[in-house]
C-alpha atoms as a PDB file:
ATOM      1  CA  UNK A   1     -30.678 -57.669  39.050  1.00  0.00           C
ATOM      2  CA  UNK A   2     -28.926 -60.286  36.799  1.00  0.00           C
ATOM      3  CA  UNK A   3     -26.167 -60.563  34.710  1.00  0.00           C
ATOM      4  CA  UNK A   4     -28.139 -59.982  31.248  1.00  0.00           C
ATOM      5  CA  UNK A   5     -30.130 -56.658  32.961  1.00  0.00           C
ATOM      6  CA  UNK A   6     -26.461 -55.281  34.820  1.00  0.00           C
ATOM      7  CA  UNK A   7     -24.988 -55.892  31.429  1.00  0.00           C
ATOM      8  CA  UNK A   8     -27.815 -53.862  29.510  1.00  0.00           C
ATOM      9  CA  UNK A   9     -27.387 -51.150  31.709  1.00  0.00           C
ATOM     10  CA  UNK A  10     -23.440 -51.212  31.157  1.00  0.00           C
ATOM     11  CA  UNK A  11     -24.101 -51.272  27.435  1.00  0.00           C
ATOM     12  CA  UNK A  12     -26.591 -48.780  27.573  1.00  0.00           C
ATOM     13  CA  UNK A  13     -24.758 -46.397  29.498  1.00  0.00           C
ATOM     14  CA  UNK A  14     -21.501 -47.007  27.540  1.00  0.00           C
ATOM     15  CA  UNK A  15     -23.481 -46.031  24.339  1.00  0.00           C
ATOM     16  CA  UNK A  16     -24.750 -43.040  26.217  1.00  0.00           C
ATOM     17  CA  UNK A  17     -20.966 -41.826  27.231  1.00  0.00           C
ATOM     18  CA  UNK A  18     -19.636 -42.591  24.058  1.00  0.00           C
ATOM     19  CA  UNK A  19     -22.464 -40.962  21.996  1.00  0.00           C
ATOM     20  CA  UNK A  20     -21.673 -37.723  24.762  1.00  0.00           C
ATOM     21  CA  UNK A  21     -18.167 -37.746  23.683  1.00  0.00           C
ATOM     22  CA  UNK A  22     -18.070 -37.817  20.418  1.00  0.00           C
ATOM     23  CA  UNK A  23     -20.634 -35.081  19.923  1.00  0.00           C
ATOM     24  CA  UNK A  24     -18.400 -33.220  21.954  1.00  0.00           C
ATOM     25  CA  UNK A  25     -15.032 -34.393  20.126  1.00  0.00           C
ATOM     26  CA  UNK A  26     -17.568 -33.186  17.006  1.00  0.00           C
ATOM     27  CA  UNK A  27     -17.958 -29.656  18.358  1.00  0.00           C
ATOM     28  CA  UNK A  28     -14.243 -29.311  19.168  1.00  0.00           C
ATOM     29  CA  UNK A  29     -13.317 -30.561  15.997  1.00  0.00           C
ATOM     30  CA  UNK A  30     -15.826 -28.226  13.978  1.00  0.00           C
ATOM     31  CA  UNK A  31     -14.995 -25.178  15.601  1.00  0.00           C
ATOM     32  CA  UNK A  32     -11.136 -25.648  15.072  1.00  0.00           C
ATOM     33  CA  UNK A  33     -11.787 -26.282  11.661  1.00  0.00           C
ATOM     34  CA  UNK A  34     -14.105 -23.662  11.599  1.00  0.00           C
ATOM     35  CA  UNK A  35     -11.484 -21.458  12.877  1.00  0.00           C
ATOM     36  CA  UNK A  36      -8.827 -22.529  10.543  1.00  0.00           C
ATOM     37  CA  UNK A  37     -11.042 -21.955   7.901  1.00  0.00           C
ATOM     38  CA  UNK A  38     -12.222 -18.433   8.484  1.00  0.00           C
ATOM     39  CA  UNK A  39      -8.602 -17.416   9.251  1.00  0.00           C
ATOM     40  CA  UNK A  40      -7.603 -18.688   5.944  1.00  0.00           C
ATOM     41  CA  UNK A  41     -10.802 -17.178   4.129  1.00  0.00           C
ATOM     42  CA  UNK A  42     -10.099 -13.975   5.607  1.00  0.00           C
ATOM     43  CA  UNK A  43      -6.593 -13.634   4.775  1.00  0.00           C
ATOM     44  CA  UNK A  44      -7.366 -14.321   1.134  1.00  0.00           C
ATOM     45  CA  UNK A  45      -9.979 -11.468   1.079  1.00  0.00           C
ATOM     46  CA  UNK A  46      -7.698  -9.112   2.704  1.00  0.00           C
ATOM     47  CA  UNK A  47      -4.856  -9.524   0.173  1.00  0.00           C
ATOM     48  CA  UNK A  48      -7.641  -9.721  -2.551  1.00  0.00           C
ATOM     49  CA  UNK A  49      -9.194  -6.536  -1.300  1.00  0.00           C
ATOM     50  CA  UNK A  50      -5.623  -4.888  -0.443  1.00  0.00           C
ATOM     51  CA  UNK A  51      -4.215  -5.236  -4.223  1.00  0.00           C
ATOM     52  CA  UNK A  52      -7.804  -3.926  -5.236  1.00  0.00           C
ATOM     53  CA  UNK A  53      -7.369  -0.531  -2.993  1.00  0.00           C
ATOM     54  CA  UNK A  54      -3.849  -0.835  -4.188  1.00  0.00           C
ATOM     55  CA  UNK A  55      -4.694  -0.347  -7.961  1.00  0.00           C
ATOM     56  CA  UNK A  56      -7.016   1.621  -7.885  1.00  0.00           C
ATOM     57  CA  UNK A  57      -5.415   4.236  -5.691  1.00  0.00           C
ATOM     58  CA  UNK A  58      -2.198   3.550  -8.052  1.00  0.00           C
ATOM     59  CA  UNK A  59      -4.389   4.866 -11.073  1.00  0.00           C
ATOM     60  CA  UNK A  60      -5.938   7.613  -9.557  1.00  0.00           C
ATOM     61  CA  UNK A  61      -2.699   8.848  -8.374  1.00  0.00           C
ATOM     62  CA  UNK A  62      -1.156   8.107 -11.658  1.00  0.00           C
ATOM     63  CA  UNK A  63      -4.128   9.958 -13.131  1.00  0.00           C
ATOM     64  CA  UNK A  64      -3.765  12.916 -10.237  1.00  0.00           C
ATOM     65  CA  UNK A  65       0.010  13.088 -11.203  1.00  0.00           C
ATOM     66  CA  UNK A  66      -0.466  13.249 -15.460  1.00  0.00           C
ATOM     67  CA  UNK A  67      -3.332  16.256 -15.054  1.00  0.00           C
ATOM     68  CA  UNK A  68      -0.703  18.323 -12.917  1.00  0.00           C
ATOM     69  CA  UNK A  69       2.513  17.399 -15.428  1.00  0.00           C
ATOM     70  CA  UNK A  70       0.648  18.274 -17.844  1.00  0.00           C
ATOM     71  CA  UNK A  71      -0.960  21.685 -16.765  1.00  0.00           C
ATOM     72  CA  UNK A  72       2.684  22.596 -16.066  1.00  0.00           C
ATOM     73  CA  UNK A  73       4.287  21.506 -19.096  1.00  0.00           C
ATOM     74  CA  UNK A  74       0.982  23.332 -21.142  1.00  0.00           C
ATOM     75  CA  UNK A  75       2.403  26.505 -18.767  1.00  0.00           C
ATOM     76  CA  UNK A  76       5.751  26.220 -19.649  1.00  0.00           C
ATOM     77  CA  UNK A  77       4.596  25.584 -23.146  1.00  0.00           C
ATOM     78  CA  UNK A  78       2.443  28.580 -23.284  1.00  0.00           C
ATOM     79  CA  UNK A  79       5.400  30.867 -21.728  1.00  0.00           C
ATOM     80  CA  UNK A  80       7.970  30.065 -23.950  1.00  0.00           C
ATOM     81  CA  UNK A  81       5.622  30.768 -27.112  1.00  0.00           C
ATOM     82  CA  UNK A  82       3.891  33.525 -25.926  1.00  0.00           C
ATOM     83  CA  UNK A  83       7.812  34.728 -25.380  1.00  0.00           C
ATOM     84  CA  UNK A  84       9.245  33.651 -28.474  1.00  0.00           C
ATOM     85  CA  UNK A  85       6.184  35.549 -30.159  1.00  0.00           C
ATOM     86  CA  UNK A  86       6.937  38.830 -28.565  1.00  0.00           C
ATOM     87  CA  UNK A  87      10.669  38.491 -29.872  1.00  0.00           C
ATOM     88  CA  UNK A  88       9.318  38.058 -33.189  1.00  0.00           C
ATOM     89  CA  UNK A  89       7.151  40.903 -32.989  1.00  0.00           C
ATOM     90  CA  UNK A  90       9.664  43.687 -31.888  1.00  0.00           C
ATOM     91  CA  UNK A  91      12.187  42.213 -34.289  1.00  0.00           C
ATOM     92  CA  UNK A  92       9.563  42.849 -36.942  1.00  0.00           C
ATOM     93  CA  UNK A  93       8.663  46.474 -35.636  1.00  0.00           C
ATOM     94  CA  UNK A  94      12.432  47.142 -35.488  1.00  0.00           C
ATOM     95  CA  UNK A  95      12.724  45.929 -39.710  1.00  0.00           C
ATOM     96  CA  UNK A  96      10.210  48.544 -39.864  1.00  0.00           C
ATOM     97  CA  UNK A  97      12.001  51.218 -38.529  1.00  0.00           C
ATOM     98  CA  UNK A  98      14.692  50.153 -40.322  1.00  0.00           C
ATOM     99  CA  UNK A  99      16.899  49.322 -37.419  1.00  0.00           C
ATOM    100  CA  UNK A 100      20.110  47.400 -38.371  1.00  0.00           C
ATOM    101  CA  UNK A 101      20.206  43.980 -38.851  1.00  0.00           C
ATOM    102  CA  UNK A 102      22.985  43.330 -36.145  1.00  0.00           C
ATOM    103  CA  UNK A 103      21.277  45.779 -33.783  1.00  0.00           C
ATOM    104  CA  UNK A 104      18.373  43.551 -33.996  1.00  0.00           C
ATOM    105  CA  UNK A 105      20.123  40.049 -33.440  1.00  0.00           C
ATOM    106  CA  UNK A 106      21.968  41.679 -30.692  1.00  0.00           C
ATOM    107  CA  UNK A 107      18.655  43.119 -28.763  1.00  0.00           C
ATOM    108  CA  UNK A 108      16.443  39.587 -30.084  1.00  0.00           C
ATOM    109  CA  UNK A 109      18.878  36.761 -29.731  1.00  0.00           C
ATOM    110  CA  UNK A 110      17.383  35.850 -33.150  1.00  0.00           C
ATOM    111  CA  UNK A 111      19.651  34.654 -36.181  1.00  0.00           C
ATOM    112  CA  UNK A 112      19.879  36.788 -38.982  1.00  0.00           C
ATOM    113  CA  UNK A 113      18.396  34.281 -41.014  1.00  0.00           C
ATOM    114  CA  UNK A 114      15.052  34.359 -38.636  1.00  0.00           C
ATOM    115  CA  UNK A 115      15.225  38.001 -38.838  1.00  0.00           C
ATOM    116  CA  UNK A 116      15.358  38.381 -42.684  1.00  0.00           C
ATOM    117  CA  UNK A 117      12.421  35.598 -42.969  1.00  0.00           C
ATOM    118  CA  UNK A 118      10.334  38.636 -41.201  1.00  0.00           C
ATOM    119  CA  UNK A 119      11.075  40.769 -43.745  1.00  0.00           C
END
């Protein structure tokens, strides 16, 4: 072989390595920044889908926790009516029996201006 022909060869072969390494440098380098990528994408959908889940179980407990407060405070509501009606009511059969005034506020807790606005 000659100079020209070994040199060819060399030149040849040197393209070939070099061609070798550098797709190979390529892969490393993609899948690192593939990686990197995917690590970062996926930790901005997590805290995306984590503040979603977080809201919306916020509102449903919020929701969850305004139906039961206000059941109870209807109850309460309801009980101290309902109460304050039966009061009335027996103060008003007492006026009717004629029962004295301060016998009434005594037995009612009423004021004896609630009890003479039964009359």
């Amino acid at each position: 072989m000659d100079n020209k022909a070994i040199e060819a060869a060399g030149y040849d072969k040197g393209l070939e390595d070099g061609r070798r390494q550098g797709i190979q440098q390529g892969i490393e380098q993609g899948i690192e920044q593939g990686i990197q990528q995917g690590v970062q994408q996926g930790i901005e959908q997590g805290i995306q889908q984590g503040i979603e889940q977080g809201i919306q179980q916020g509102i449903e407990q919020g929701v969850q926790q305004g139906i039961e407060q206000g059941v109870q405070q209807g109850i309460e509501q309801g009980v101290k009516q309902g109460t304050q009606q039966g009061i009335t009511e027996i103060a008003k059969r007492m006026l009717a029996k004629s029962t004295d005034i301060e016998f009434i506020i005594e037995c009612t807790g009423l004021t004896k201006e609630e009890i003479e606005s039964l009359k």
